[in-house]
Protein backbone atom coordinates (compact mmCIF):
# COMPACT_ATOMS: atom_id res chain seq x y z
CA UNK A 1 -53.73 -17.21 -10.54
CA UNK A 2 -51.96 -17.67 -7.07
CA UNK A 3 -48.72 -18.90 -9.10
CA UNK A 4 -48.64 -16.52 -11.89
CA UNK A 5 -48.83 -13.72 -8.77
CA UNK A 6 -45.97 -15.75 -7.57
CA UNK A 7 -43.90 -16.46 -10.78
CA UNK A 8 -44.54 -12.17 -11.49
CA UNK A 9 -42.97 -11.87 -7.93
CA UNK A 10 -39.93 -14.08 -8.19
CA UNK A 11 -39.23 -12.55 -11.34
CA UNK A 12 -39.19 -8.82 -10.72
CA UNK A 13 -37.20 -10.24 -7.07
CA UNK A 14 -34.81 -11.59 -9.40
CA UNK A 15 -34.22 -8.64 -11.54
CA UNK A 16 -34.00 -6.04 -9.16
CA UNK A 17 -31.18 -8.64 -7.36
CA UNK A 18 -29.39 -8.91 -10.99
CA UNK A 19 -29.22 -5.03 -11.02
CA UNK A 20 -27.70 -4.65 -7.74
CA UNK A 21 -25.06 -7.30 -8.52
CA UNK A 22 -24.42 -5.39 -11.85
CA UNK A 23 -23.80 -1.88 -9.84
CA UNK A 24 -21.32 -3.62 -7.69
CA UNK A 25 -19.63 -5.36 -10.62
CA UNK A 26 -19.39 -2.22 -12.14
CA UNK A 27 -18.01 -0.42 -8.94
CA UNK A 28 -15.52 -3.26 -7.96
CA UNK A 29 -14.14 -3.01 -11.32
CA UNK A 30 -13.04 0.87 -10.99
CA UNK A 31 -11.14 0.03 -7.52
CA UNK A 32 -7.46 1.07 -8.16
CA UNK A 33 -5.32 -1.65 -7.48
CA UNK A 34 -4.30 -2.37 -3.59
CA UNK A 35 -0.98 -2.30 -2.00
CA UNK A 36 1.04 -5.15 -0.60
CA UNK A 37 3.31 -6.13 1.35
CA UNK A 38 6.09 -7.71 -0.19
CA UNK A 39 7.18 -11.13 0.61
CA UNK A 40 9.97 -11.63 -1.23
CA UNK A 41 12.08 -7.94 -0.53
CA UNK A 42 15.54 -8.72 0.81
CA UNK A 43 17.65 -6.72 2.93
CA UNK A 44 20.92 -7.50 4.27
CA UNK A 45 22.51 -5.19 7.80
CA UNK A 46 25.91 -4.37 9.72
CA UNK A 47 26.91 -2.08 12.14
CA UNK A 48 30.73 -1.25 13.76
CA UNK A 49 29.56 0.85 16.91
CA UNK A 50 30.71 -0.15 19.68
CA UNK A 51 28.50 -0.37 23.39
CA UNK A 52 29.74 1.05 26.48
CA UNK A 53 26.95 1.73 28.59
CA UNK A 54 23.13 2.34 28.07
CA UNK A 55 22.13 5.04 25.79
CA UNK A 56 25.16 4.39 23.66
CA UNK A 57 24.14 5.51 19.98
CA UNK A 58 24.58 1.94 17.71
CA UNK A 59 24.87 3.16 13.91
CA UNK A 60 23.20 0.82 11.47
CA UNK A 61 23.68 0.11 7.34
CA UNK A 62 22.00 -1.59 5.58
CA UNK A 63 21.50 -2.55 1.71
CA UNK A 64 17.84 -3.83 0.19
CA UNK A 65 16.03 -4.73 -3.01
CA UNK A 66 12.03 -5.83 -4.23
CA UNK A 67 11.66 -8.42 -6.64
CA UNK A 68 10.87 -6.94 -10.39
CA UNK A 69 7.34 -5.23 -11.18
CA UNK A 70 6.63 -4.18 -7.69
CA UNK A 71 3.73 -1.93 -7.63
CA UNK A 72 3.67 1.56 -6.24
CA UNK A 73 2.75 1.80 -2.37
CA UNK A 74 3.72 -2.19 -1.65
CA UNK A 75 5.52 -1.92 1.50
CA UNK A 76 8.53 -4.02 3.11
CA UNK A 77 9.41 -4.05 7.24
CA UNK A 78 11.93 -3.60 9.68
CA UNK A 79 11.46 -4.31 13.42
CA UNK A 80 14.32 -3.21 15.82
CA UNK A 81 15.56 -5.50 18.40
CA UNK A 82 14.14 -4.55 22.00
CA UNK A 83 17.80 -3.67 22.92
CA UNK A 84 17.72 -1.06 20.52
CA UNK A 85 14.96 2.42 20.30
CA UNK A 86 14.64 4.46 17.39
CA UNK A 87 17.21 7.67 17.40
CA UNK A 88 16.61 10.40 14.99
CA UNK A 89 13.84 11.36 12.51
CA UNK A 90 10.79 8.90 12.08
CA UNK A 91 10.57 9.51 8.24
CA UNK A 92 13.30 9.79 5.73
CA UNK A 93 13.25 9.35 1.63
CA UNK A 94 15.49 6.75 -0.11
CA UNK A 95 16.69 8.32 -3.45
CA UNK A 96 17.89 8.00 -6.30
CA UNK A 97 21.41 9.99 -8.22
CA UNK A 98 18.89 12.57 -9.64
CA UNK A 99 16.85 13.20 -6.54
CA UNK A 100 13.74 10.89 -7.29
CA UNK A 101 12.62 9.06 -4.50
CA UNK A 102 12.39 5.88 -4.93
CA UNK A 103 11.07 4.53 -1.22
CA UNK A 104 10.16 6.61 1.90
CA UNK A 105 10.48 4.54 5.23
CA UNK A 106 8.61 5.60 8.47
CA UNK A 107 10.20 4.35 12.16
CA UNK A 108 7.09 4.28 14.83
CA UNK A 109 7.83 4.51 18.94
CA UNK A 110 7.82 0.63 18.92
CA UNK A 111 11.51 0.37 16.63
CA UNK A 112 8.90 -0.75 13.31
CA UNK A 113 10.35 0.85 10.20
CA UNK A 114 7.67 0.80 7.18
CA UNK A 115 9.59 1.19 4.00
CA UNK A 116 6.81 2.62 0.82
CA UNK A 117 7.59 2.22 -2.43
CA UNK A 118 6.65 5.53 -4.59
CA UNK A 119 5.43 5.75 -8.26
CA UNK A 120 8.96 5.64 -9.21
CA UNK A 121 8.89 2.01 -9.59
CA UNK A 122 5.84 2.31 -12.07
CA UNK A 123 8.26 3.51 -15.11
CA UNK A 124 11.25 1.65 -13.35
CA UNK A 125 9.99 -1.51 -12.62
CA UNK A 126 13.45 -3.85 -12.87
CA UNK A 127 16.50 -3.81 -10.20
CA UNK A 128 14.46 -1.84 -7.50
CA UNK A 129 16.88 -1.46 -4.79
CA UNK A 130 19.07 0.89 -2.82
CA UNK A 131 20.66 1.69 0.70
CA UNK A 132 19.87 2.66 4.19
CA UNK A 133 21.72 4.41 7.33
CA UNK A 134 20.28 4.48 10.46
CA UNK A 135 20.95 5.72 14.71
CA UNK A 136 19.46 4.06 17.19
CA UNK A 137 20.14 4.02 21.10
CA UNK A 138 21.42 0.78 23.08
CA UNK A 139 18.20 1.02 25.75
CA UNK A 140 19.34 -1.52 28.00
CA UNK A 141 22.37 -1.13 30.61
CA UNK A 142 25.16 -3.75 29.12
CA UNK A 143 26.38 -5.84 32.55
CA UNK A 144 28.63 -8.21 30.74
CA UNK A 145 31.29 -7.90 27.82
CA UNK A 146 31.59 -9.77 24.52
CA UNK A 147 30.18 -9.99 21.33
CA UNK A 148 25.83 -9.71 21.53
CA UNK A 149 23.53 -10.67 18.55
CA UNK A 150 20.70 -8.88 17.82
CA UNK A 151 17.45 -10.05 16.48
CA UNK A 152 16.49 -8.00 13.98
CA UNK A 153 12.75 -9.15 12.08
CA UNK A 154 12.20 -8.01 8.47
CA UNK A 155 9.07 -9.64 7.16
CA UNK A 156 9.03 -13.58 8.48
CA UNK A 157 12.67 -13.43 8.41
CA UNK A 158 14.60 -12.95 11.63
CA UNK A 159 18.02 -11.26 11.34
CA UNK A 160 20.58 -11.85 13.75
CA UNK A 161 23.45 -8.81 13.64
CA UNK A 162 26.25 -9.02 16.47
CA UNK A 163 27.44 -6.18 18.30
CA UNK A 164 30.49 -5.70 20.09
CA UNK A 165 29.92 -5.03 23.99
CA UNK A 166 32.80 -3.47 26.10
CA UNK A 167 31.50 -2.42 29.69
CA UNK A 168 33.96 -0.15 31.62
CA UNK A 169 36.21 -2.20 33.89
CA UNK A 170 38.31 0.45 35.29
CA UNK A 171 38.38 4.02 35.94
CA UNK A 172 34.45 3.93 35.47
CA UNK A 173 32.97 6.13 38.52
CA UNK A 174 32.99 9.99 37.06
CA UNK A 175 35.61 12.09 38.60
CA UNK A 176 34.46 15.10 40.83
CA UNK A 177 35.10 17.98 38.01
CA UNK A 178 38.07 20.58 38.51
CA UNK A 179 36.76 22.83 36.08
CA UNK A 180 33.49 24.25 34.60
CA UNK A 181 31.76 22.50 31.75
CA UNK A 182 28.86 21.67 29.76
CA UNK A 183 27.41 18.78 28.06
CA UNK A 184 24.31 18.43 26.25
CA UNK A 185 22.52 15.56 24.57
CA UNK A 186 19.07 14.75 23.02
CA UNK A 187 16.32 14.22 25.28
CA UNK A 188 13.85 12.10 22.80
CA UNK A 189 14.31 10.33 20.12
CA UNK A 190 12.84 11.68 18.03
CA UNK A 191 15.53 14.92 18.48
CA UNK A 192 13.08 17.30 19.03
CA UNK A 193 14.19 18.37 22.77
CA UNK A 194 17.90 18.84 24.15
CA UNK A 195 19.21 18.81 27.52
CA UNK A 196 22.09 20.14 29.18
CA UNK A 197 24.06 20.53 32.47
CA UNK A 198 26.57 23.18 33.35
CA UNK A 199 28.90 21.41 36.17
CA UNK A 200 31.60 22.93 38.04
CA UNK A 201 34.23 21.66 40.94
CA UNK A 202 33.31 22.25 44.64
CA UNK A 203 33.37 25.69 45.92
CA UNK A 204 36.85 26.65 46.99
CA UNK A 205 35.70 29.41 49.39
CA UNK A 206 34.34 29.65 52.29
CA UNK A 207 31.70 31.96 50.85
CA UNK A 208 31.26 32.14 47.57
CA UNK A 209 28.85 33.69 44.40
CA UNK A 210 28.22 31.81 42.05
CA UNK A 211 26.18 32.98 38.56
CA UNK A 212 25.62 31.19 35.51
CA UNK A 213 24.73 32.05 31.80
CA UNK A 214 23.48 30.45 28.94
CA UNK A 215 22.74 31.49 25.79
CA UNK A 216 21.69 29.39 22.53
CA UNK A 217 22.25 29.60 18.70
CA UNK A 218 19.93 30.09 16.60
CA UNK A 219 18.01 26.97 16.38
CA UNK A 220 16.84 26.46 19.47
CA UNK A 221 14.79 28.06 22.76
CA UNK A 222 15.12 27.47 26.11
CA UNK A 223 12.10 26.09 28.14
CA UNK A 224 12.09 28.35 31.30
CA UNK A 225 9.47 25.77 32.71
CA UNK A 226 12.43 23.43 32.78
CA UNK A 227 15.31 24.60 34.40
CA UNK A 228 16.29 23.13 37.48
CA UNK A 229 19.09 24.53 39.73
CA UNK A 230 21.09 21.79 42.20
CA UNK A 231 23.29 22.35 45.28
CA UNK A 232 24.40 19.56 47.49
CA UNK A 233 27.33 18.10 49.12
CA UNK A 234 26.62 14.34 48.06
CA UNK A 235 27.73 12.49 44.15
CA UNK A 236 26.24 9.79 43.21
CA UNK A 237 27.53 6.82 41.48
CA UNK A 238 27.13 8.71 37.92
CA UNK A 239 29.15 11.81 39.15
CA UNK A 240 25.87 14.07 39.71
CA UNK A 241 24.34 15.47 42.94
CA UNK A 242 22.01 13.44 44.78
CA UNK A 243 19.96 13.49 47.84
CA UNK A 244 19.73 15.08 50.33
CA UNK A 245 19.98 18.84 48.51
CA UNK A 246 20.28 21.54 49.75
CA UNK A 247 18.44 23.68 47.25
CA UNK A 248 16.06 25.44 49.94
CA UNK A 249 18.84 26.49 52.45
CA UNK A 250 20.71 28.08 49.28
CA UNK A 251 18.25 29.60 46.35
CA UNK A 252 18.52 30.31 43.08
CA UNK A 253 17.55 33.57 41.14
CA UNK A 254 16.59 32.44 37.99
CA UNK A 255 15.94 35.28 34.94
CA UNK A 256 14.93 33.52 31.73
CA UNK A 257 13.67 33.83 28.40
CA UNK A 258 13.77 31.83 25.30
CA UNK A 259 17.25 33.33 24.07
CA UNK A 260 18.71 33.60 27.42
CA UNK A 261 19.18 32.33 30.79
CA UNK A 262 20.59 33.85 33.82
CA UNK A 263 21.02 31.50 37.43
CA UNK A 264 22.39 33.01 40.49
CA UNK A 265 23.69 31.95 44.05
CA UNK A 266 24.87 33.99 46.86
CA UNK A 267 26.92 32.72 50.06
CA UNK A 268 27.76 29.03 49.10
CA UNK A 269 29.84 27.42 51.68
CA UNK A 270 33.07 25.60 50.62
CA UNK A 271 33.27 22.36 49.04
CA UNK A 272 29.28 23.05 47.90
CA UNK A 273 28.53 21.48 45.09
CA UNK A 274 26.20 23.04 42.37
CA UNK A 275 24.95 22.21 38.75
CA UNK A 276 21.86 23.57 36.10
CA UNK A 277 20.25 21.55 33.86
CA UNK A 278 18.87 23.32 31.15
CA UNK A 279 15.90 22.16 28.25
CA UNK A 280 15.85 23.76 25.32
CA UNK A 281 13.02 22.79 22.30
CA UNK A 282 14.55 22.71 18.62
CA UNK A 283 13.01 25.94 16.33
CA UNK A 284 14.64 24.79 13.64
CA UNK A 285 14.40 21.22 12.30
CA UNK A 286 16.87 21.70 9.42
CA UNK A 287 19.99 22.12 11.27
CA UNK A 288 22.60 19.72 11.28
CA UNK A 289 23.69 20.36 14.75
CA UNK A 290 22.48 22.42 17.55
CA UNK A 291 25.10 24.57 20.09
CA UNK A 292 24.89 27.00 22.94
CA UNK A 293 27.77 28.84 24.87
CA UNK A 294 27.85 30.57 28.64
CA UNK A 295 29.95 31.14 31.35
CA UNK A 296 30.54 30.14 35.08
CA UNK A 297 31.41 33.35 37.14
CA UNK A 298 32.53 31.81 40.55
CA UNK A 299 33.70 34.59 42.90
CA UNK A 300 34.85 36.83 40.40
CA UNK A 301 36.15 34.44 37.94
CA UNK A 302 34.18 33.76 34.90
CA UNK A 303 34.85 30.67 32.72
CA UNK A 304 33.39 30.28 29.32
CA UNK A 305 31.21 27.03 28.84
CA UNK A 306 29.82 25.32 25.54
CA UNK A 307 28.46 22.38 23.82
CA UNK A 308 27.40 21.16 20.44
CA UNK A 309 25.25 18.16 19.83
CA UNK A 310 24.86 16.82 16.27
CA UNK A 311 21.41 15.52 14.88
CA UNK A 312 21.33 11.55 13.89
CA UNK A 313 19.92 11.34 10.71
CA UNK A 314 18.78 8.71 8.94
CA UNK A 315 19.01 8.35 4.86
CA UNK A 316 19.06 6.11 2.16
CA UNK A 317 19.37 5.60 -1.67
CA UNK A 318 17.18 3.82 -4.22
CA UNK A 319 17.28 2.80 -8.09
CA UNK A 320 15.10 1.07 -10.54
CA UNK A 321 15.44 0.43 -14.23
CA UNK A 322 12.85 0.88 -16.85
CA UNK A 323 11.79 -1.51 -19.05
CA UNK A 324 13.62 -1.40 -22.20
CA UNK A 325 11.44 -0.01 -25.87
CA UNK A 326 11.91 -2.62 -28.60
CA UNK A 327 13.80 -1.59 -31.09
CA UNK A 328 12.66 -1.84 -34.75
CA UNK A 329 15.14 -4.00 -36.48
CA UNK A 330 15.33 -2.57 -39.97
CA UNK A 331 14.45 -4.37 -43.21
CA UNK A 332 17.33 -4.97 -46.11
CA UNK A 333 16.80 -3.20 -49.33
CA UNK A 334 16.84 -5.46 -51.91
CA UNK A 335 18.88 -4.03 -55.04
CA UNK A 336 16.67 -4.96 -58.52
CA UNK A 337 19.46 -6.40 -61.01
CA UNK A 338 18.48 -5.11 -64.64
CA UNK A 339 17.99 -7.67 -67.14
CA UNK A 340 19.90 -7.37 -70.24
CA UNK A 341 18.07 -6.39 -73.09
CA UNK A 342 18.71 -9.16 -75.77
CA UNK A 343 21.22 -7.73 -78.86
CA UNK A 344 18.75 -8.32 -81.98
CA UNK A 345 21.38 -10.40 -83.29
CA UNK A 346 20.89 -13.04 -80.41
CA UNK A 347 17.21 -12.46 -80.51
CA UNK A 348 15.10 -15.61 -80.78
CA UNK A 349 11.53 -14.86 -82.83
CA UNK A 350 8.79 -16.08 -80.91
CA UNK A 351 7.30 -18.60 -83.31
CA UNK A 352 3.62 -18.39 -84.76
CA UNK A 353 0.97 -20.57 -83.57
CA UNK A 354 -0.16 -22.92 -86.40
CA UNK A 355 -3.74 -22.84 -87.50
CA UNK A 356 -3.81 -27.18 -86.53
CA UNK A 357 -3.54 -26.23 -82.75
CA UNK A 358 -6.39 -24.76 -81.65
CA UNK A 359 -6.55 -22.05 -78.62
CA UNK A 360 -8.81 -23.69 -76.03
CA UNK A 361 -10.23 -20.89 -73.52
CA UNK A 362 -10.71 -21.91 -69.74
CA UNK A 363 -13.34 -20.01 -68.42
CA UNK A 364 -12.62 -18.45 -64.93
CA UNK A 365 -14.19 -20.45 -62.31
CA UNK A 366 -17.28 -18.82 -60.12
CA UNK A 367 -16.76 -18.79 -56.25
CA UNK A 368 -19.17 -19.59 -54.25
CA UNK A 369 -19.53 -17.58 -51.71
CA UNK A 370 -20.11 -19.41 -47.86
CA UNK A 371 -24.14 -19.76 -46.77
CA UNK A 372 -24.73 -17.38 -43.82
CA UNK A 373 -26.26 -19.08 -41.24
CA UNK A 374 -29.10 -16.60 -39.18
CA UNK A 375 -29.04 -17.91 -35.38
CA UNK A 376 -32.49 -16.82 -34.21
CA UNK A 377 -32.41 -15.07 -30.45
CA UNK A 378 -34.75 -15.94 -28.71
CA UNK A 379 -37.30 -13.16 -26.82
CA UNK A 380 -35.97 -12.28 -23.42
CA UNK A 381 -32.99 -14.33 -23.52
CA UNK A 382 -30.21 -11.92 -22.81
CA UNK A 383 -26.69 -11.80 -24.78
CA UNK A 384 -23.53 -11.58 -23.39
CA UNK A 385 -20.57 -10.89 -25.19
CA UNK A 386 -17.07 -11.95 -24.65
CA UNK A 387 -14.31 -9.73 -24.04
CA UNK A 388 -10.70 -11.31 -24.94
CA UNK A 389 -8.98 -11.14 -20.85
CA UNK A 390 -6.46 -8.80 -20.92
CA UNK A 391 -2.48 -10.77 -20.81
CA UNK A 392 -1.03 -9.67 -16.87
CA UNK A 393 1.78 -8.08 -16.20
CA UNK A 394 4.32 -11.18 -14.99
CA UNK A 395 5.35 -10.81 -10.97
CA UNK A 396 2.15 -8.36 -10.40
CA UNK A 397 1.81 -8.34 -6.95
CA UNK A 398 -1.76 -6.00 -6.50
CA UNK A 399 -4.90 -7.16 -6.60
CA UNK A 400 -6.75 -5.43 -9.93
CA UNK A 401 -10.48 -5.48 -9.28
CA UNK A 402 -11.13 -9.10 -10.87
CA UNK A 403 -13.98 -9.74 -8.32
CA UNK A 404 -16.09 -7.10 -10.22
CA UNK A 405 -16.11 -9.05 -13.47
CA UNK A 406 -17.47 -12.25 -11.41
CA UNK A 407 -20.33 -9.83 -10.45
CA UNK A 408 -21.47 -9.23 -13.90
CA UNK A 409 -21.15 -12.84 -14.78
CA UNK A 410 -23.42 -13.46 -11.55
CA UNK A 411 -25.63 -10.40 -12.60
CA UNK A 412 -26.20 -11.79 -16.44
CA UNK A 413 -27.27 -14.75 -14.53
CA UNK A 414 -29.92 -13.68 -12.23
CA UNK A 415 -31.13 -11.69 -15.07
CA UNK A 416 -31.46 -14.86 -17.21
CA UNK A 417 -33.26 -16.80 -14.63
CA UNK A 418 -35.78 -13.40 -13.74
CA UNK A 419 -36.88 -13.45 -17.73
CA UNK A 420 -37.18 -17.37 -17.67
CA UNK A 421 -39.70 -17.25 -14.91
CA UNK A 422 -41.72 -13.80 -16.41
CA UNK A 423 -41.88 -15.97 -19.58
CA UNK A 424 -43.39 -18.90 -17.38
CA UNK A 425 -45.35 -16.56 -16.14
CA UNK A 426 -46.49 -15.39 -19.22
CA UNK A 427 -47.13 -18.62 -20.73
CA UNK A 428 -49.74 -19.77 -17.73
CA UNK A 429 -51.43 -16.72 -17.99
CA UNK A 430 -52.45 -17.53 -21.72
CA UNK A 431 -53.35 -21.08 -20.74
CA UNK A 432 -55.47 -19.73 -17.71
CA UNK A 433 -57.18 -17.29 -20.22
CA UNK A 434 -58.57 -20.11 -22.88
């Protein structure tokens, strides 16, 4: 009694088990197939800047292709040298001549560039490939001349890309200005933020009032929270005022708003020095370069003062070929050639059949048709058919949800061995009853 309990036990144990496994056969066969990264993408890079100094923009080319059949969303990798930070925007498309993109790449803080493959390559699965352009910012301060390599990593495959480095050697210290200016340059890299100075020569007075304006194109605000007035007698070693200032003992006025700026100094002594540095936030993303004008009034003389800064962008193109349709390759006609009719002239006359040669009759012969043999199944013994497997796409690099099918087969099987044991079951519970 104690083992048919059991044997019922095991059994339903079983079946409940060979139901689960079915469920997550049937759910691991749905999965969409995963993306990849590719192993076997190739990408090839130059560059012609030059390096002066740190912060030097270094312009970057670059061509690239993925081997045939690529799937949708498989991904291939740049990392940038640490000598080198990201300049310009993190994402750009790569397209193709009729505007389809073929690839979108992403650049993160760290100089990693993630290039996607889109559902382009799904109809154009042969000769994916295309070009790149790139900015980026020399982030380290060059101390000798020469030619440098740089280690660029795509994949497991380290790139080494020289770069020609020409430190000043002469000349180098800034000159002390004789004129007003302005310069402006991006403050991230991401070229979301610009920053600006307006410089001008020592006062040439003994007293003398000094006022400043600056004004922006469209495009771009001015953060009042981040202008910052300078007087002092002292240059440093890059040309700008240094320590100690004297911005208490001479004040600023400062009137501000996001289209305009207004800075102010009364009574500076001669051979003062003074500069503003000005940020302003980009409004306006779309712009392929960003300006703002103003003027230097010192005592009495006013001197216009502007600057444009372009944006670094970074682009690409992309291509891909579909897979050709078989063309039907038609069939020859075949031209029927009439038979002459025989002239009754030439005409032969089938001869009779004599009555000594007898017409023997051969009756058709009766086909057998083949015995059908009946294979009995047997009670609880479950069937499984057999599904043909499906011929895969050659060079498919995602994984298609193959796991699931293993489930079912492991699912057919627990069911198998939960009847075998209810018929055991079964079987000692008739004994057990005689």
């Amino acid at each position: 009694m104690n083992n048919q309990i059991h044997l019922r036990t095991m059994s339903m144990v079983t079946a409940l088990l060979a139901a689960v496994m079915a469920v997550l056969g049937l759910g691991l066969s749905a999965l969409p197939a995963s993306a990849e990264e590719i192993q076997d993408a190739e990408i090839t890079l130059n560059t012609s800047s030059v390096v002066t100094k740190q912060w030097d923009q270094v312009d970057l080319s670059c061509t690239w292709s993925v081997p045939d059949n690529s799937q949708p969303g498989d991904t291939f990798t740049l990392q940038l040298p640490a000598e080198l930070r990201w300049f310009g925007a993190s994402t750009f498309d790569l397209k193709n001549p009729d505007g389809q993109t073929v690839a979108s790449a992403a650049a993160t803080d760290a100089g990693l560039v993630v290039f996607t493959l889109t559902d382009f390559v799904a109809s154009h699965p042969l000769n994916v490939g295309g070009t790149c352009s790139f900015a980026t910012q020399y982030s380290v301060d060059p101390d000798t001349g020469g030619t440098q390599d740089l280690s660029f990593v795509f994949g497991e495959t380290v790139l080494r890309i020289p770069v020609n480095i020409e430190p000043c050697t002469e000349n180098c210290l800034p000159e002390v200005p004789t004129s007003a200016g302005k310069s402006m340059w991006w403050a991230d890299p991401a070229q979301t933020e610009l920053q600006s100075i307006i410089y001008m020569p020592p006062m040439p007075s003994e007293s003398n009032d000094v006022v400043v304006t600056d004004v922006p194109a469209p495009g771009m605000v001015i953060d009042c929270s981040r202008v910052t007035p300078r007087v002092g007698m002292v240059r440093g070693v890059a040309g700008n005022i240094v320590e100690p200032f004297d911005d208490e003992q001479y004040p600023a006025t400062i009137d501000c708003t996001p289209q305009s700026l207004t800075v102010s100094w009364t009574g500076l002594p001669k051979g003062e020095n003074v500069e503003l540095f000005v940020m302003t936030t980009v409004s306006d993303d779309s712009r392929d370069a960003y300006e703002n004008s103003g003027t230097v009034t010192i005592s009495g003389e006013e001197i216009p003062v502007g600057a444009q800064t372009r944006r670094s962008s970074a682009s690409g193109t992309g291509q891909g070929t579909a897979i050709p349709t078989p063309t039907a390759t038609p069939t020859p006609s075949t031209t029927a050639t009439p038979t002459p009719s025989p002239s009754s002239a030439s005409a032969t006359p089938t001869p009779e059949p004599t009555t000594s040669s007898p017409v023997v009759v051969v009756p058709p012969t009766e086909t057998t048709p083949p015995a059908q043999v009946n294979v009995p199944i047997q009670p609880n013994e479950p069937v499984q058919a057999t599904t043909p497997s499906p011929v895969g796409t050659p060079g498919q690099l995602a994984e298609t949800g193959a796991n699931g099918q293993a489930f079912l087969f492991l699912a057919g099987a627990l069911l198998a061995v939960g009847s075998a044991l209810a018929l055991m079951g079964a079987r000692r519970y008739r004994r057990g009853s005689h």
